[in-house]
C-alpha atoms as a PDB file:
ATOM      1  CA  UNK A   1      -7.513 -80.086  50.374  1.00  0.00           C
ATOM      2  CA  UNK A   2      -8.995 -83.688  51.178  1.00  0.00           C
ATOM      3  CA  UNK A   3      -9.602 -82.150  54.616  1.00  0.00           C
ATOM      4  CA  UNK A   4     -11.713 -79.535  53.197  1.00  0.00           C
ATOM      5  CA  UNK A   5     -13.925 -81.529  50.960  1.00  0.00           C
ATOM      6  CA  UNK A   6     -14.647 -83.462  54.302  1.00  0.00           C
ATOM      7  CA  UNK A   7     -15.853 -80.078  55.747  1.00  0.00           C
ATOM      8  CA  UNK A   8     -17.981 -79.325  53.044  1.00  0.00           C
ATOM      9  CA  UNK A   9     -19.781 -82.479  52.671  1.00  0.00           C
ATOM     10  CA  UNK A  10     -20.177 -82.739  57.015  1.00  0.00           C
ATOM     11  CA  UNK A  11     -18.203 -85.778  56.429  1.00  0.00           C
ATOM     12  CA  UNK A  12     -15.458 -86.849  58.953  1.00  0.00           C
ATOM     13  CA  UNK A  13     -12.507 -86.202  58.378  1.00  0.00           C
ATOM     14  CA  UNK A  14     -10.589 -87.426  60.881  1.00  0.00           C
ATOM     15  CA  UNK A  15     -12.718 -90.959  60.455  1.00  0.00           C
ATOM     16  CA  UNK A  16     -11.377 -91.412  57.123  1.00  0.00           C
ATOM     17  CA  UNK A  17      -7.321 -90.787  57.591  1.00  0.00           C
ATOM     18  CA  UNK A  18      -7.979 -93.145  60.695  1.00  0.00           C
ATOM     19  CA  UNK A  19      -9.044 -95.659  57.932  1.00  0.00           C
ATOM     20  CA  UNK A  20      -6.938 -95.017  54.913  1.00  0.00           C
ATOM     21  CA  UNK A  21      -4.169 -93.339  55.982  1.00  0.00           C
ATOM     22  CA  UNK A  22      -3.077 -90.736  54.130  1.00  0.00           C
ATOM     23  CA  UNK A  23      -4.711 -87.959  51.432  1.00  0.00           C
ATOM     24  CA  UNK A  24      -3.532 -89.543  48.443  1.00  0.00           C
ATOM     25  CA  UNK A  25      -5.234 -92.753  49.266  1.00  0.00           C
ATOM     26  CA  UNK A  26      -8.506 -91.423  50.200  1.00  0.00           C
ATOM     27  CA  UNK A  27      -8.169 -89.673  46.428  1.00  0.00           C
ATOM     28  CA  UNK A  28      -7.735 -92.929  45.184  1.00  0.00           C
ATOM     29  CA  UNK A  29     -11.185 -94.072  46.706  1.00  0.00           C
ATOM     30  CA  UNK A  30     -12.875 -90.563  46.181  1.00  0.00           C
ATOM     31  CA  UNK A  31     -11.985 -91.737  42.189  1.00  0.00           C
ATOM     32  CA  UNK A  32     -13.707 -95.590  43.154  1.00  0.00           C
ATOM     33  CA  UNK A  33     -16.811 -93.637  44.307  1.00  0.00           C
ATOM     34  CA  UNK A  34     -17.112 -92.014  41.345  1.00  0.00           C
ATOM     35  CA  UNK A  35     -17.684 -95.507  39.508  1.00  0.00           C
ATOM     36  CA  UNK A  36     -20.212 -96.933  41.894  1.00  0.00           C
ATOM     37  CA  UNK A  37     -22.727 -98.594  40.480  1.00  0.00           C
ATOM     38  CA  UNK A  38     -25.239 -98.189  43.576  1.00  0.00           C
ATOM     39  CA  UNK A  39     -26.413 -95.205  43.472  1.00  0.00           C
ATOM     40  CA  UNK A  40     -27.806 -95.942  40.138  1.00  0.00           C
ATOM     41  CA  UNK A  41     -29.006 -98.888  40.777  1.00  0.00           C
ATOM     42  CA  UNK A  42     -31.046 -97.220  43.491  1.00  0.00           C
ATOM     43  CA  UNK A  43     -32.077 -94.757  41.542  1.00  0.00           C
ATOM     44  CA  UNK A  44     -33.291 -96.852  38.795  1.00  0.00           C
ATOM     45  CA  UNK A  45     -35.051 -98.639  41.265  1.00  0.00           C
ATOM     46  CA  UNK A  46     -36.772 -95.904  42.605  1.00  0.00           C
ATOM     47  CA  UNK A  47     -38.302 -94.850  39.090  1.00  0.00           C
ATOM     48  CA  UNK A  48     -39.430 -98.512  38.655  1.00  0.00           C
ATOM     49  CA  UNK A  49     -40.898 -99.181  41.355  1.00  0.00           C
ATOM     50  CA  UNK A  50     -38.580-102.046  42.148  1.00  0.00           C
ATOM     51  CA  UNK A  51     -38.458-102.252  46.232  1.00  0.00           C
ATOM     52  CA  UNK A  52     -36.430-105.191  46.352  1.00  0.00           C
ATOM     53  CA  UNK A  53     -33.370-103.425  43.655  1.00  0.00           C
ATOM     54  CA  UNK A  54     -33.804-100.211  45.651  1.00  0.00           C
ATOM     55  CA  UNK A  55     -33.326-101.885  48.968  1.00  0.00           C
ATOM     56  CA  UNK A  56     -29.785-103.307  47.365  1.00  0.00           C
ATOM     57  CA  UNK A  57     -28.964-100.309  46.170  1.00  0.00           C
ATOM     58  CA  UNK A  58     -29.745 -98.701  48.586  1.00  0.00           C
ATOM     59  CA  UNK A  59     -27.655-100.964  51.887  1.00  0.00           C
ATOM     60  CA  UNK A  60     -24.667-100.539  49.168  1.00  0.00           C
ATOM     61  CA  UNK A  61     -24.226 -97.214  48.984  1.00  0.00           C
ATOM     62  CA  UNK A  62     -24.809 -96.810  52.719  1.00  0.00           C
ATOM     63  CA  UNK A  63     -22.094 -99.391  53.567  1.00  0.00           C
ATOM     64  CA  UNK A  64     -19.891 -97.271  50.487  1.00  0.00           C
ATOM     65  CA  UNK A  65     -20.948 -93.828  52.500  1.00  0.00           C
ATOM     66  CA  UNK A  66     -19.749 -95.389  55.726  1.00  0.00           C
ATOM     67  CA  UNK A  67     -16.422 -96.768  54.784  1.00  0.00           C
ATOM     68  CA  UNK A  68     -15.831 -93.325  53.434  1.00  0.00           C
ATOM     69  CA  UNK A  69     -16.867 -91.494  56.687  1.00  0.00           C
ATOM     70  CA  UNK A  70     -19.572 -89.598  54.669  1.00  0.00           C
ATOM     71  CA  UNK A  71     -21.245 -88.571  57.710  1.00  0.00           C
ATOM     72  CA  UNK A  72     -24.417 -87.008  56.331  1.00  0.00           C
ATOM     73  CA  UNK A  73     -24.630 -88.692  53.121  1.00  0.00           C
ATOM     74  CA  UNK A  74     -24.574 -91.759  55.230  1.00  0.00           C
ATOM     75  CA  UNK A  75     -26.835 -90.739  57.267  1.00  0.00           C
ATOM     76  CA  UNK A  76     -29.887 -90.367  54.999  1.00  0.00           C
ATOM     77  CA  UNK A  77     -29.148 -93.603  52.782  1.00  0.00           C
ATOM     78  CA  UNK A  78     -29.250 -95.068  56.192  1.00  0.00           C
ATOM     79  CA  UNK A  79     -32.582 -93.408  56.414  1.00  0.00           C
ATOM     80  CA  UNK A  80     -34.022 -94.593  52.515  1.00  0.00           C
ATOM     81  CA  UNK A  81     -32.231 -98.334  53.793  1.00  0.00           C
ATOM     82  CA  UNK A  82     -34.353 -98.578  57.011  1.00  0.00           C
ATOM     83  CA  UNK A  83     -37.895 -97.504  54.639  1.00  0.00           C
ATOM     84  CA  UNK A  84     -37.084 -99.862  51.882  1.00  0.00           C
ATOM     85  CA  UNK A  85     -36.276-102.778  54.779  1.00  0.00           C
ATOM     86  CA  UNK A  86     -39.675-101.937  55.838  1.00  0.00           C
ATOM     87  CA  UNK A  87     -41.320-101.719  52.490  1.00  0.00           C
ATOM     88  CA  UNK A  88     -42.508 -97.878  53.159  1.00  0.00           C
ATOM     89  CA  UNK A  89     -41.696 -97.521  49.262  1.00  0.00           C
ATOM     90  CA  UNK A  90     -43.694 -94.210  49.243  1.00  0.00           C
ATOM     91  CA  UNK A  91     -41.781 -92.807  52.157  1.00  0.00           C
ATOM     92  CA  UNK A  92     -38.621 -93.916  50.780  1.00  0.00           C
ATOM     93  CA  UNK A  93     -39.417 -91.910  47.564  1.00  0.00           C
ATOM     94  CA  UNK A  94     -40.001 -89.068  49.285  1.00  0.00           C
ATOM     95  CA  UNK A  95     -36.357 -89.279  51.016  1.00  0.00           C
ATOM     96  CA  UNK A  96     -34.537 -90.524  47.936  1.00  0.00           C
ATOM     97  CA  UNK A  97     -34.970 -86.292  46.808  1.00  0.00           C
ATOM     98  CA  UNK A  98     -32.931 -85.881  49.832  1.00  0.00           C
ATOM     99  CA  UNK A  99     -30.651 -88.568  48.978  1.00  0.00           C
ATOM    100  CA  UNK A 100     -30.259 -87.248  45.474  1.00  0.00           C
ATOM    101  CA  UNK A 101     -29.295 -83.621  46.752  1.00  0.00           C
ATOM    102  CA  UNK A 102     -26.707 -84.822  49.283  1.00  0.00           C
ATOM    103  CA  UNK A 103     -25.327 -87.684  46.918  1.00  0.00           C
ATOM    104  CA  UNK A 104     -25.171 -84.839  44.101  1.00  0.00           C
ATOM    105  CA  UNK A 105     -23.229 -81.999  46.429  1.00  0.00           C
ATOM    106  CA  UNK A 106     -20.599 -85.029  47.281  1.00  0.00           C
ATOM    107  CA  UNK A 107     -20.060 -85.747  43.207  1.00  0.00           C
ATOM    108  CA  UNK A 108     -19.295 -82.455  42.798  1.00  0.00           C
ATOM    109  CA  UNK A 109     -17.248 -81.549  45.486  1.00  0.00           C
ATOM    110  CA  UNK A 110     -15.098 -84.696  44.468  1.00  0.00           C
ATOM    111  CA  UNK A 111     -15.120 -83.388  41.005  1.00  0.00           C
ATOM    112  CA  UNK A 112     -13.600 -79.904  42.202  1.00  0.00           C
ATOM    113  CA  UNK A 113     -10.657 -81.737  43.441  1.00  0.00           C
ATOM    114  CA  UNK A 114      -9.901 -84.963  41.171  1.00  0.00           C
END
């Protein structure tokens, strides 16, 4: 089952039970992710124009995405991370749709099995 999710979200697996070690404990962070506050904050950001917040929202959820061996959803917060570093704010809002899409599928394949 946790398997699976990992497969539909291109995550990794194999990553994750290397870190946490077993299903029920990657459940119990799967539930944690559900109650980050970063994404939000990010996206919040993003509507206000607020670089700076956006940037922090932004590295959070990327370091979140990592620990969790959400490969591609990593992958483009690392993307949004590197523009906001770099003050490319209208780049970054361009990629935060992307963000949004990927960081949406992942909710809801955690809500499918929670």
């Amino acid at each position: 089952m946790i398997e699976e999710f990992y497969k539909k979200i291109n995550g990794n697996y194999e990553l994750a039970i290397s870190r946490m070690q077993n299903d029920e404990r990657i459940k119990k962070y799967l539930n944690f992710f559900l109650i980050d506050e970063s994404y939000k904050q990010l996206e919040e950001a993003i509507k206000n124009r607020d670089c700076e917040s956006a940037f922090r929202g932004a590295h959070t959820l990327k370091g979140v995405c990592q620990n969790m061996a959400f490969t591609e959803l990593s992958e483009v917060v690392e993307q949004i991370t590197e523009e906001l570093r770099a003050k490319q704010f209208e780049k970054a809002k361009e990629t935060f749709s992307i963000v949004s899409l990927k960081y949406q599928k992942v909710i809801d394949e955690i809500n499918q099995i929670i």
